[in-house]
C-alpha atoms as a PDB file:
ATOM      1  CA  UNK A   1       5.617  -9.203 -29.432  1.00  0.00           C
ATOM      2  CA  UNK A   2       5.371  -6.150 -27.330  1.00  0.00           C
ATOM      3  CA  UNK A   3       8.764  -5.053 -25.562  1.00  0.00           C
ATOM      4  CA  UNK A   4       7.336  -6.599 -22.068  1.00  0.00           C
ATOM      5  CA  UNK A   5       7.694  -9.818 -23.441  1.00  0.00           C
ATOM      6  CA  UNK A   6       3.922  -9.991 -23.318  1.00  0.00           C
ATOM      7  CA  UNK A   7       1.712 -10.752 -27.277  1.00  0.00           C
ATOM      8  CA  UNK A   8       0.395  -7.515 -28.312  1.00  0.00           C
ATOM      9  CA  UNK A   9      -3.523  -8.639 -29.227  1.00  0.00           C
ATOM     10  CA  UNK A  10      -4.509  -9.689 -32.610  1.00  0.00           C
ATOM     11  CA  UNK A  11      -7.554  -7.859 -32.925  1.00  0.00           C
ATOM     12  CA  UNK A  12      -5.781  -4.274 -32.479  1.00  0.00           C
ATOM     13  CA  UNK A  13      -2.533  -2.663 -32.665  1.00  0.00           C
ATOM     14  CA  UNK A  14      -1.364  -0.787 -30.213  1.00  0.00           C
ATOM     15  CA  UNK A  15      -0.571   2.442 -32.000  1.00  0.00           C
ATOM     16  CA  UNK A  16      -4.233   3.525 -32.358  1.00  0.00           C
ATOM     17  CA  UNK A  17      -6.109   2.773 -28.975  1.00  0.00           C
ATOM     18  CA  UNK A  18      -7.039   5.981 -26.688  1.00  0.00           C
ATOM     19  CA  UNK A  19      -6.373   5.404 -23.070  1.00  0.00           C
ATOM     20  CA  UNK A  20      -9.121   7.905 -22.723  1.00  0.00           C
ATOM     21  CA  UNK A  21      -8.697  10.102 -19.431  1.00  0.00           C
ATOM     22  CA  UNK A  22      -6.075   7.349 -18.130  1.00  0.00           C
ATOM     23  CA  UNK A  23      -3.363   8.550 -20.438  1.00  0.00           C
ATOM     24  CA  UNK A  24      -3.588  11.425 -17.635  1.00  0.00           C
ATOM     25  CA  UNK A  25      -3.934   9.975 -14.811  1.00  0.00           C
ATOM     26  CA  UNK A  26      -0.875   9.489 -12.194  1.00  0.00           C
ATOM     27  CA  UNK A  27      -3.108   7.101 -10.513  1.00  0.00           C
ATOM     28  CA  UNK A  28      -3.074   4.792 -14.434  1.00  0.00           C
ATOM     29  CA  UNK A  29       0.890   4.740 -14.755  1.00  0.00           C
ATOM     30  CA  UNK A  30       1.480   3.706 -10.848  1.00  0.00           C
ATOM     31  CA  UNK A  31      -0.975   0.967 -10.791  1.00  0.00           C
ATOM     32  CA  UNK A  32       0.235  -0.333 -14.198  1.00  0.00           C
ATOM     33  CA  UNK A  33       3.828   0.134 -13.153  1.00  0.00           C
ATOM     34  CA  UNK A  34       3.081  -1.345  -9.755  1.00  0.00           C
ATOM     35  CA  UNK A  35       1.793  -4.443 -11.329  1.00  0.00           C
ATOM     36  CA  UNK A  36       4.489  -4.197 -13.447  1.00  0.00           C
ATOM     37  CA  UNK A  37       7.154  -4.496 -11.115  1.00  0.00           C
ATOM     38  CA  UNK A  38       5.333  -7.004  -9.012  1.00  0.00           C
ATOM     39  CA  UNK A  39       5.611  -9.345 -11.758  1.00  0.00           C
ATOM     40  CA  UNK A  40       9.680  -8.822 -12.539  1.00  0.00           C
ATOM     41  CA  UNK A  41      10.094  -8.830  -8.692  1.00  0.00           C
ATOM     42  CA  UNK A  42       8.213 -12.398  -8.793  1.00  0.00           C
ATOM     43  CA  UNK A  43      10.001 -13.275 -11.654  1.00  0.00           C
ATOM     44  CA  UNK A  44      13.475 -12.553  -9.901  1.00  0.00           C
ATOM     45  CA  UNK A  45      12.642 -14.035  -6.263  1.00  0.00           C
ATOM     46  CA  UNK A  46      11.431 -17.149  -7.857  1.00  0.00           C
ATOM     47  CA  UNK A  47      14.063 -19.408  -6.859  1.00  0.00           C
ATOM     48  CA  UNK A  48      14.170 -18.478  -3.005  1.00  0.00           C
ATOM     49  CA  UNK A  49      11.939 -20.284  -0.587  1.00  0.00           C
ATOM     50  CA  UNK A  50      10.145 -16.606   0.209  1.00  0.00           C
ATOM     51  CA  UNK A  51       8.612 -16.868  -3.176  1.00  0.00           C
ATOM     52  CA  UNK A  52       4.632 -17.001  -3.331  1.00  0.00           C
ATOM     53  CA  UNK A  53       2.998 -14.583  -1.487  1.00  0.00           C
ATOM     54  CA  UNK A  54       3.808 -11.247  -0.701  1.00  0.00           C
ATOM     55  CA  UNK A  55       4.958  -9.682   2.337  1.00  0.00           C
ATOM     56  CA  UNK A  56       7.569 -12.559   3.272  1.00  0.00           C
ATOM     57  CA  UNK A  57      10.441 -10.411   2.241  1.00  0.00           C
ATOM     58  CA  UNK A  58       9.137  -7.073   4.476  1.00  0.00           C
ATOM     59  CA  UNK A  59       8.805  -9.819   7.393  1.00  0.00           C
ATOM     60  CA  UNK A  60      12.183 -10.980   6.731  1.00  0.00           C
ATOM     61  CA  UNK A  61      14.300  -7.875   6.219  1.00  0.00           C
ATOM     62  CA  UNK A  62      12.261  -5.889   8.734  1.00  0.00           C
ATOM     63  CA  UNK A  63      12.867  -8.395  11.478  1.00  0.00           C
ATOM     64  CA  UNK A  64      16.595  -8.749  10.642  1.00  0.00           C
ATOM     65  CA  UNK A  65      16.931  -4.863  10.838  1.00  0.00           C
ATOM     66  CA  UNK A  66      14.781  -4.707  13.891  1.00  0.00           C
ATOM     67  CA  UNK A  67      15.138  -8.413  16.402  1.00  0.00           C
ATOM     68  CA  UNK A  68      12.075  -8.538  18.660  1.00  0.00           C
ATOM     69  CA  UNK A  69       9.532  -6.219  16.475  1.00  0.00           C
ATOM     70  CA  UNK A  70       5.815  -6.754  16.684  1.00  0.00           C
ATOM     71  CA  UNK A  71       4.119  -8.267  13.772  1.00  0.00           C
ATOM     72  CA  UNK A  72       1.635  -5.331  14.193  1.00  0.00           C
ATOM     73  CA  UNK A  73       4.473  -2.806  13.846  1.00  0.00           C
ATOM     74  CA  UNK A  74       6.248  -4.421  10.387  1.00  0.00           C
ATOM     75  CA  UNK A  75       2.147  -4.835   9.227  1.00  0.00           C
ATOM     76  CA  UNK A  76       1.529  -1.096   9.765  1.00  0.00           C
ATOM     77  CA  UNK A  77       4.578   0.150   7.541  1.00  0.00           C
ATOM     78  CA  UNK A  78       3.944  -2.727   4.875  1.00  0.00           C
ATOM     79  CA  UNK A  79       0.198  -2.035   4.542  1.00  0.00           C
ATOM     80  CA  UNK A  80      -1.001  -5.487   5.573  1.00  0.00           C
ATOM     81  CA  UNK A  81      -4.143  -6.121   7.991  1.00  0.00           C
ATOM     82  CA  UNK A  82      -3.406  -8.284  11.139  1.00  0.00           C
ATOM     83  CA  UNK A  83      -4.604 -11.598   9.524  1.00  0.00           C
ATOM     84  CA  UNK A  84      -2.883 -11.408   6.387  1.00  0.00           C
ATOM     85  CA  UNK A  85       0.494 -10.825   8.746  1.00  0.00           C
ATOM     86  CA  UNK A  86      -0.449 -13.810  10.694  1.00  0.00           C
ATOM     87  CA  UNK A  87      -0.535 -15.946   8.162  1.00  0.00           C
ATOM     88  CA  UNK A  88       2.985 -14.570   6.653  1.00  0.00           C
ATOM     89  CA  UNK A  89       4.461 -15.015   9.946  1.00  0.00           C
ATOM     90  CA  UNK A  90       2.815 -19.065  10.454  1.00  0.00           C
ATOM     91  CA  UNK A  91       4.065 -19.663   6.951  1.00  0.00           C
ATOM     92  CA  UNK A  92       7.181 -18.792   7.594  1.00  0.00           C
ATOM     93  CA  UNK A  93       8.129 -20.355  11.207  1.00  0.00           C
ATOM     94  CA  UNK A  94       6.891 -23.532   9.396  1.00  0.00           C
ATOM     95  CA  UNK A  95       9.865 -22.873   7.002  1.00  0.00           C
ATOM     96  CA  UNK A  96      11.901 -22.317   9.711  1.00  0.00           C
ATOM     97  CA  UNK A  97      12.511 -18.700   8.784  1.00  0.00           C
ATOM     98  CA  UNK A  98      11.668 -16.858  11.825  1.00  0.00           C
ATOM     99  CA  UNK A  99      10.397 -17.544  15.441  1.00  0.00           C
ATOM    100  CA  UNK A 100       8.091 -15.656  17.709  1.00  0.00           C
ATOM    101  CA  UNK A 101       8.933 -15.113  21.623  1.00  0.00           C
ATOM    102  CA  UNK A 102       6.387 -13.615  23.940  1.00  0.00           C
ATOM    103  CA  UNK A 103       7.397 -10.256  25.528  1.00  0.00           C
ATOM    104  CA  UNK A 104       8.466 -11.053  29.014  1.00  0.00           C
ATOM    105  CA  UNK A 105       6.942  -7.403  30.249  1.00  0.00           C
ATOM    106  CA  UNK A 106       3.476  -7.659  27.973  1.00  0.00           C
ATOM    107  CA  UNK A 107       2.218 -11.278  28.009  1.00  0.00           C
ATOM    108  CA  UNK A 108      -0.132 -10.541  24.734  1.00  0.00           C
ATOM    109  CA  UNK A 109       2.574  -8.845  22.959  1.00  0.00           C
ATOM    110  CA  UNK A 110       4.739 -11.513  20.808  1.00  0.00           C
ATOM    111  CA  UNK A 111       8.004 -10.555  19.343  1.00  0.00           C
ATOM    112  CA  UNK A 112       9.594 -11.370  15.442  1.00  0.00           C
ATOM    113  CA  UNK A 113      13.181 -13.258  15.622  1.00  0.00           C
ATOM    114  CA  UNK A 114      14.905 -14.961  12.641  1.00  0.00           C
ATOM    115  CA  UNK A 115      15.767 -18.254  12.952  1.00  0.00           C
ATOM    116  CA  UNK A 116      19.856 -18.865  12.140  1.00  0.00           C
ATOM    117  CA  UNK A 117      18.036 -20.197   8.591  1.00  0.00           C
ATOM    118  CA  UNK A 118      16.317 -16.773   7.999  1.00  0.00           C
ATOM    119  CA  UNK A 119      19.689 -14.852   8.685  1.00  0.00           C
ATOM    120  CA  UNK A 120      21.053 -16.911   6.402  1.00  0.00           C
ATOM    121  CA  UNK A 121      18.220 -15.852   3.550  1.00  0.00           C
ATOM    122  CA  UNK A 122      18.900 -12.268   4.438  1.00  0.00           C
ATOM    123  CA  UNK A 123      22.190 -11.820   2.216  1.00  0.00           C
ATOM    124  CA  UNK A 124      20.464 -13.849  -1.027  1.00  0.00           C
ATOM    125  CA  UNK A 125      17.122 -11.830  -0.631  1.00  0.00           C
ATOM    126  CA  UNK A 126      18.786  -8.387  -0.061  1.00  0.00           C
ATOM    127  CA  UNK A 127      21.241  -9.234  -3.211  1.00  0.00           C
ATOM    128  CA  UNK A 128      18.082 -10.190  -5.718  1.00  0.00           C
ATOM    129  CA  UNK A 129      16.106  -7.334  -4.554  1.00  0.00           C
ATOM    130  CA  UNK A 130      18.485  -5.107  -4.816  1.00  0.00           C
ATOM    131  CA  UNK A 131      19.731  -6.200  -8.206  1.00  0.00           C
ATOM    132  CA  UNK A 132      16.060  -6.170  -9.321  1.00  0.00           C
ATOM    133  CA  UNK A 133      15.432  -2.691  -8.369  1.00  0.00           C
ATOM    134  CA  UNK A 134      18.501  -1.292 -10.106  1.00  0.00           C
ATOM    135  CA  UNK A 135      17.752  -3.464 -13.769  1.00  0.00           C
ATOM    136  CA  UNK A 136      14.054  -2.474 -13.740  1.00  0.00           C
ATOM    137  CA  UNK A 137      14.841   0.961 -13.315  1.00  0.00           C
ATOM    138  CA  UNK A 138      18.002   1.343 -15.290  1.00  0.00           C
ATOM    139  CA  UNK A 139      15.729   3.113 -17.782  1.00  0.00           C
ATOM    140  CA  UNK A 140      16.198   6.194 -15.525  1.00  0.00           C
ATOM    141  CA  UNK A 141      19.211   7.627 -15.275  1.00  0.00           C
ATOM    142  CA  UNK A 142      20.731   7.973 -11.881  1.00  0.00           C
ATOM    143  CA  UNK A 143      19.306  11.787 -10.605  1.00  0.00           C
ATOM    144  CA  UNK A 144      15.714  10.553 -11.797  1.00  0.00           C
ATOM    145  CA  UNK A 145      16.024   7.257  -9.920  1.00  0.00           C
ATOM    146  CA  UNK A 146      16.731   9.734  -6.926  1.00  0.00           C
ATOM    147  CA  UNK A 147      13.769  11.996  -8.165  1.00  0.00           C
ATOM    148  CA  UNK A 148      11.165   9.199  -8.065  1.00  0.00           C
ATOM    149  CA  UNK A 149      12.499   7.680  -4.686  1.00  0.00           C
ATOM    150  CA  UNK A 150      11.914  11.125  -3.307  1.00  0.00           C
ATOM    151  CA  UNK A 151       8.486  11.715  -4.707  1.00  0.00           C
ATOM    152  CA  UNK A 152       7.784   7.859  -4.110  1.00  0.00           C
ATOM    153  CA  UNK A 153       9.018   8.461  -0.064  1.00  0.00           C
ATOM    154  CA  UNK A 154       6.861  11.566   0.073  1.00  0.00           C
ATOM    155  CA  UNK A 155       3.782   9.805  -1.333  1.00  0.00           C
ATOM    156  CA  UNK A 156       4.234   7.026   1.269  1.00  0.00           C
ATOM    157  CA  UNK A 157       4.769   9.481   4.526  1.00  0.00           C
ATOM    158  CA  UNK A 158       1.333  11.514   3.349  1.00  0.00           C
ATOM    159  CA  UNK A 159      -0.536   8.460   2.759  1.00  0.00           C
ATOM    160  CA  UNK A 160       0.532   5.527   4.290  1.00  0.00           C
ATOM    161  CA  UNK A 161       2.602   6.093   7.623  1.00  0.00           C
ATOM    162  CA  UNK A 162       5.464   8.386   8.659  1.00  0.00           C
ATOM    163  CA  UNK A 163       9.234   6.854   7.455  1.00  0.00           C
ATOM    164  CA  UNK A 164      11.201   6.568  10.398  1.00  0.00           C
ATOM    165  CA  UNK A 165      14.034   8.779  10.936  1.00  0.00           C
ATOM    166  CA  UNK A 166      16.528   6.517   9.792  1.00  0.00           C
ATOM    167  CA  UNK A 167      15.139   6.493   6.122  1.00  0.00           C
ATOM    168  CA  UNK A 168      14.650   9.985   5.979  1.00  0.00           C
ATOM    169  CA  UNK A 169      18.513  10.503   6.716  1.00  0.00           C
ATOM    170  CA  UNK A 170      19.007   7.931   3.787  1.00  0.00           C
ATOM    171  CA  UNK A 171      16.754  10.108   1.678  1.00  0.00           C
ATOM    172  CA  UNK A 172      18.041  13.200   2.630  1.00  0.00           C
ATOM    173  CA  UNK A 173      21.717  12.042   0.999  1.00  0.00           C
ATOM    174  CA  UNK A 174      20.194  10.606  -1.902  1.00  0.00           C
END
């Protein structure tokens, strides 16, 4: 067995393959660890009625932090397209998880509220997610932890969206 728990393949051991270029690549190690850490976040959300699909727990913590935000606003900083959010959101009023009002002042604009049943799932979700972050990285000691938030934050700001102030206080006592 390899150490991820997965069978290391018959036909070859690991100790001779080349990765070729990959084993140089940035681009290899944060796909690989991104799929990586999708699967141990699966793994550890498993048991909460978010589980299957991803995007739920953005929607959910997102809308706690923020009562009355756009669906278009939490898909722009999660990196979802408009349809892919509006099926998150469906799925989850017909949980019961969160509710959408229409903006009094913009009649086309619709606006993200938990339901009392999504509050509740706030406290679980934050607690596994945070205790899933901190085991899967526990291989890195506490300043490189920091390091890679900080180069992780920076990536996301260039390439995805700007991090709202907020964060960047966060990051900037990290």
């Amino acid at each position: 067995m390899a150490r991820n728990g997965r069978p290391e393949p018959r036909t070859i051991g690991y100790s001779n393959v080349s990765l070729d270029i990959l084993g140089g690549l940035l681009s290899f190690y944060a796909r690989s660890m991104g799929i990586a850490l999708n699967r141990d976040y699966d793994q550890a959300i498993s048991e909460v009625e978010l589980a299957h699909g991803h995007g739920k727990v953005s929607v959910l913590l997102m809308t706690h932090a923020n009562p009355g935000i756009r669906p278009s606003v939490i898909a722009h900083f999660a990196q979802k397209d408009r349809s892919a959010m509006a099926k998150l959101i469906d799925q989850m009023k017909r949980q019961g998880l969160v509710e959408q009002k229409v903006d009094a002042g913009e009649r086309r604009a619709h606006e993200l509220y938990l339901t009392p049943r999504g509050e509740e799932l706030v406290v679980q979700v934050r607690k596994i997610a945070q205790e899933q972050s901190d085991r899967f990285f526990s291989v890195l000691d506490k300043q490189d932890r920091a390091d890679l938030l900080r180069i992780l934050m920076t990536l996301y700001e260039r390439h995805v969206t700007p991090l709202p102030a907020t964060v960047l206080d966060r990051k900037a006592t990290a």
